[in-house]
Structures are given as C-alpha cells and as structure tokens.
N, C-alpha and C. Protein backbone atom coordinates (compact mmCIF):
# COMPACT_ATOMS: atom_id res chain seq x y z
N UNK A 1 0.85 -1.17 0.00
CA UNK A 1 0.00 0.00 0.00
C UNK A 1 0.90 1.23 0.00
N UNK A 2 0.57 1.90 -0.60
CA UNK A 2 1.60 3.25 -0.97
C UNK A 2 0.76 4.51 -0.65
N UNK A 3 1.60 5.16 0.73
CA UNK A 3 0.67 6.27 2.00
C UNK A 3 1.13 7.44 1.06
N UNK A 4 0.15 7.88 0.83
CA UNK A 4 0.17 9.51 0.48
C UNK A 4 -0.65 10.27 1.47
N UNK A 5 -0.06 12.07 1.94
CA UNK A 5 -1.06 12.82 2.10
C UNK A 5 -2.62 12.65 2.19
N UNK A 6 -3.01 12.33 0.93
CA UNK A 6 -4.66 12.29 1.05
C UNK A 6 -5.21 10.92 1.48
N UNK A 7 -4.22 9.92 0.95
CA UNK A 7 -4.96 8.42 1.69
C UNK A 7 -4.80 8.19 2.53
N UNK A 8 -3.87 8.61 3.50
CA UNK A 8 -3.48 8.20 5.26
C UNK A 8 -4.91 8.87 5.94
N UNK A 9 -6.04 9.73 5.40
CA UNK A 9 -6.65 10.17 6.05
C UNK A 9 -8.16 8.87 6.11
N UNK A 10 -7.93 8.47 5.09
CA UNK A 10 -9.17 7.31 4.45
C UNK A 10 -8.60 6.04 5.17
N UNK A 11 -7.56 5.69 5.10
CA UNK A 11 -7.34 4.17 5.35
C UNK A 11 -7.61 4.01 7.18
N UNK A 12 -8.88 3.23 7.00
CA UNK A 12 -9.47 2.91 8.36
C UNK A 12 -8.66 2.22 9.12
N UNK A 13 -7.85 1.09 8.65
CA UNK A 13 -6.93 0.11 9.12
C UNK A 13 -5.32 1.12 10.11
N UNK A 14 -5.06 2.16 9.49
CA UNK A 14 -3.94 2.62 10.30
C UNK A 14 -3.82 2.91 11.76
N UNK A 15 -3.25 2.90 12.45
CA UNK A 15 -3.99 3.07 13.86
C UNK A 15 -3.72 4.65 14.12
N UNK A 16 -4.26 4.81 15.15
CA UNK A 16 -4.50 6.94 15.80
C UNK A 16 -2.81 7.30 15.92
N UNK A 17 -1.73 6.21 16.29
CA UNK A 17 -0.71 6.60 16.76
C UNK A 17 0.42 6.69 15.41
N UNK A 18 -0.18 6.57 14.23
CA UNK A 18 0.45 6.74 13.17
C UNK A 18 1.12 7.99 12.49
N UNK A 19 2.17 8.02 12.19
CA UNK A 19 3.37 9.13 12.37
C UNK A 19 2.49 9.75 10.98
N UNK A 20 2.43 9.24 9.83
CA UNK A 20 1.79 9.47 8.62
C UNK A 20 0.57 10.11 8.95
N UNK A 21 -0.21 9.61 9.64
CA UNK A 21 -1.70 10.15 9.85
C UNK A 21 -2.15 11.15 10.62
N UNK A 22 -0.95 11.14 11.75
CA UNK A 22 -0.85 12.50 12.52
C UNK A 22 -0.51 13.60 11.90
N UNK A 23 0.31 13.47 11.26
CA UNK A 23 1.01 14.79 10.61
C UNK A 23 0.07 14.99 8.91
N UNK A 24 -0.31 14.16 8.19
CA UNK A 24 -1.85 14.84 7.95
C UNK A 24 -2.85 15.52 8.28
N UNK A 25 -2.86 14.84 9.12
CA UNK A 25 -4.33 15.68 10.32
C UNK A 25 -3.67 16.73 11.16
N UNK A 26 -2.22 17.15 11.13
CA UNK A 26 -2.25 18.45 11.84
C UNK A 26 -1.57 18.00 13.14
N UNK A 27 -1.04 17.31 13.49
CA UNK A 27 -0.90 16.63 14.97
C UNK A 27 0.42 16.71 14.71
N UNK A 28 0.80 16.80 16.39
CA UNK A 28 1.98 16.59 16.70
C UNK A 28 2.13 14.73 16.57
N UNK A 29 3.71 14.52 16.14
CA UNK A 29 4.05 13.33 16.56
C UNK A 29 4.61 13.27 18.57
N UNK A 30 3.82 11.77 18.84
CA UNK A 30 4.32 11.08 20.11
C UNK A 30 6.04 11.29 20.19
N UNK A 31 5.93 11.62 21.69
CA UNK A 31 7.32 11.78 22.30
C UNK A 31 8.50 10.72 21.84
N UNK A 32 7.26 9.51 21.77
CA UNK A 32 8.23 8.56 21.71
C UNK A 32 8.35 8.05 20.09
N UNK A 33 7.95 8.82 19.38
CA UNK A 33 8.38 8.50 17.89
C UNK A 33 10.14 9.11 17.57
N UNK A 34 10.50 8.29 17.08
CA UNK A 34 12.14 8.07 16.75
C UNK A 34 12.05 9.10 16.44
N UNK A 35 11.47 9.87 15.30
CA UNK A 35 11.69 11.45 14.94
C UNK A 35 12.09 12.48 16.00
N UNK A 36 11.51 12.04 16.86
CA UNK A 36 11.07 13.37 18.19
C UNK A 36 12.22 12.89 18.72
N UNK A 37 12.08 11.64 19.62
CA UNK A 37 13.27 11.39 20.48
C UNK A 37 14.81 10.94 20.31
N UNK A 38 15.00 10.92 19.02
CA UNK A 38 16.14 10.54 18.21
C UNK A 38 16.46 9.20 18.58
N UNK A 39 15.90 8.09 19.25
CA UNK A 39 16.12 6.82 20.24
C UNK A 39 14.87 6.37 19.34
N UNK A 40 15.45 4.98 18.41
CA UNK A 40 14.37 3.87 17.86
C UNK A 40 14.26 3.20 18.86
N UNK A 41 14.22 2.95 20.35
CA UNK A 41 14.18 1.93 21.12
C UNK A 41 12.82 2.93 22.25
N UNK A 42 12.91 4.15 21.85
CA UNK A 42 12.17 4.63 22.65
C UNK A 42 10.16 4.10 22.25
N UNK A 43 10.43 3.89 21.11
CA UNK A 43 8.99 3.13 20.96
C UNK A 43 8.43 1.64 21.40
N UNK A 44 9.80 0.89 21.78
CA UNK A 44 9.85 -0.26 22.60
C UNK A 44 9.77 -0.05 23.89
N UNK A 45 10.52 1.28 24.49
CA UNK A 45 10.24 1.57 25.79
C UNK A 45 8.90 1.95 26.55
N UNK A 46 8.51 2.78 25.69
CA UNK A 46 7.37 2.89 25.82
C UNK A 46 5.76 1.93 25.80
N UNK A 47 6.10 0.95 25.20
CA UNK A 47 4.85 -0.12 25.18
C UNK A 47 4.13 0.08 23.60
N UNK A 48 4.83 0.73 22.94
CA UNK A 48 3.88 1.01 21.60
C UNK A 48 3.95 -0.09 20.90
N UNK A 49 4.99 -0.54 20.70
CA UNK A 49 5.80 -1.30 19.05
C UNK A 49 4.97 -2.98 19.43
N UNK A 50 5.12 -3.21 18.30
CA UNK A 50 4.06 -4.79 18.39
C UNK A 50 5.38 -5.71 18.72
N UNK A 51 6.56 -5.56 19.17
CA UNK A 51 7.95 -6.54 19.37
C UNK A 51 7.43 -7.30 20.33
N UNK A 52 7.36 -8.58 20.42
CA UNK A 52 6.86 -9.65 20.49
C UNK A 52 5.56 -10.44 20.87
N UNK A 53 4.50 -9.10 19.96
CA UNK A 53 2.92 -9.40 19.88
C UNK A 53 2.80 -9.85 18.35
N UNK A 54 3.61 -10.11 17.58
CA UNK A 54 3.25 -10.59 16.33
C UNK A 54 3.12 -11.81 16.16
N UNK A 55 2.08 -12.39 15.76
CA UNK A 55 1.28 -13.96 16.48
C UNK A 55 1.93 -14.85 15.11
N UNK A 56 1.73 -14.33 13.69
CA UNK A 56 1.65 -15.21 12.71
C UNK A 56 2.77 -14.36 11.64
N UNK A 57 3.57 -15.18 10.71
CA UNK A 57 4.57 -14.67 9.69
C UNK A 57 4.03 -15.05 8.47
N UNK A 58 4.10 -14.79 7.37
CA UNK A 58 3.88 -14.85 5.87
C UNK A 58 4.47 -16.45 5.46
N UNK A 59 4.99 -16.52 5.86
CA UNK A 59 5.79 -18.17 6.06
C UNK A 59 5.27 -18.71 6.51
N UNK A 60 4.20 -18.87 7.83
CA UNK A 60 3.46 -19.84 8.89
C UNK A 60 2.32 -19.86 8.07
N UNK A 61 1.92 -18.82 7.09
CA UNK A 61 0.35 -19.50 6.57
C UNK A 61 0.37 -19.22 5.12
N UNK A 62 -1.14 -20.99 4.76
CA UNK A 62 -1.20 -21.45 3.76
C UNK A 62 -1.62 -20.38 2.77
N UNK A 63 -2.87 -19.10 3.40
CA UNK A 63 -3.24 -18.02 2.45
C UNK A 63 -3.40 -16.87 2.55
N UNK A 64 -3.02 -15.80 2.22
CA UNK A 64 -3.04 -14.79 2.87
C UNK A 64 -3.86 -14.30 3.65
N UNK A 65 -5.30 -14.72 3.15
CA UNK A 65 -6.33 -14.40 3.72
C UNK A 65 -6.13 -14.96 5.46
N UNK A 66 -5.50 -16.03 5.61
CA UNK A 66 -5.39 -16.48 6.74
C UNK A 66 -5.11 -15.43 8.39
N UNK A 67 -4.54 -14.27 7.64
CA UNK A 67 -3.99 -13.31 8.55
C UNK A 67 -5.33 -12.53 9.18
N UNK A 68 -6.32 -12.77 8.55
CA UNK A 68 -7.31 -12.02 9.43
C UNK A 68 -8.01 -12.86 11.07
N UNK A 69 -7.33 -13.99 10.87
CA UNK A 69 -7.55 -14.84 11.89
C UNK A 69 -6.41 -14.33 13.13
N UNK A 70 -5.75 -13.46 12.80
CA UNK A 70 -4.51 -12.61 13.81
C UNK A 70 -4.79 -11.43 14.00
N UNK A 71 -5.36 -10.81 13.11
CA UNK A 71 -5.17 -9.27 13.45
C UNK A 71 -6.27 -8.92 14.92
N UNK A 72 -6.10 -7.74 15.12
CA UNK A 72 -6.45 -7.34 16.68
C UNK A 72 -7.75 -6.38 15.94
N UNK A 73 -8.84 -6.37 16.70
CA UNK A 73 -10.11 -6.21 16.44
C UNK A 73 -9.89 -3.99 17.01
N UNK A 74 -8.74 -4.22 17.90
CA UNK A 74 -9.03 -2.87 18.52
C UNK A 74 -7.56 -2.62 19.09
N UNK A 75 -7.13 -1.27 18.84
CA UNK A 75 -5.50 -0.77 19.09
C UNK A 75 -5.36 -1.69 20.29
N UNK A 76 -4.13 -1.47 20.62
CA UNK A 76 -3.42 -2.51 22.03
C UNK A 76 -3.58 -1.15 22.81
C-alpha cells in the first residue's frame, strides 16, 4: 500500500498513533516516535511497538487471507 497525504486520512486500518496520519491531520508526533526522540528503542520503551505481539509470519500460513484470523479487532 503506498501512503500519500490524502490516503493516510481514508485508510481505516492505520492506527490513531500513526506518524503518517498524525502529521496529515495536523498533529503533533508522540514523544516517543524516533523522529522526536532521536532513540528507535524509545517506541519499545514505551509499550507502543508490536515486538513480540506478532502472532503469525507470511511463512506460517497457507493463504493470505489467513492473517485475518490474527489481526487485533481494537489498538493494544
């Protein structure tokens, strides 16, 4: 999927804490986005990053479709 300006505002699937979608809509980015805090670990520190909530790999299933049996119904 290729984020532009006008589609980060449409795509329902992105979540609220999205660096792309904030700064469309006018928003500051989170403290703890690498931009702001110059520290990529600061989004692990913080509890944001999905590092070791990712249930299923592209390798573990037979169809793609299979991945909707993983995804999370509502942000973490």
């Amino acid at each position: 999927v290729g984020l532009t300006p006008q589609n980060v505002r449409t795509i329902s699937w992105l979540p609220s804490t999205c660096a792309y979608r904030l700064v469309a809509e006018g928003h500051d980015l989170y403290w703890w986005h690498r931009l702001v805090s110059g520290n990529a670990e600061t989004v692990h520190e913080a509890g944001i990053s999905m590092r070791g909530r990712v249930k299923a790999s592209e390798t573990d299933l037979a169809e793609p479709e299979d991945y909707f049996d993983y995804m999370l119904d509502d942000e973490p």
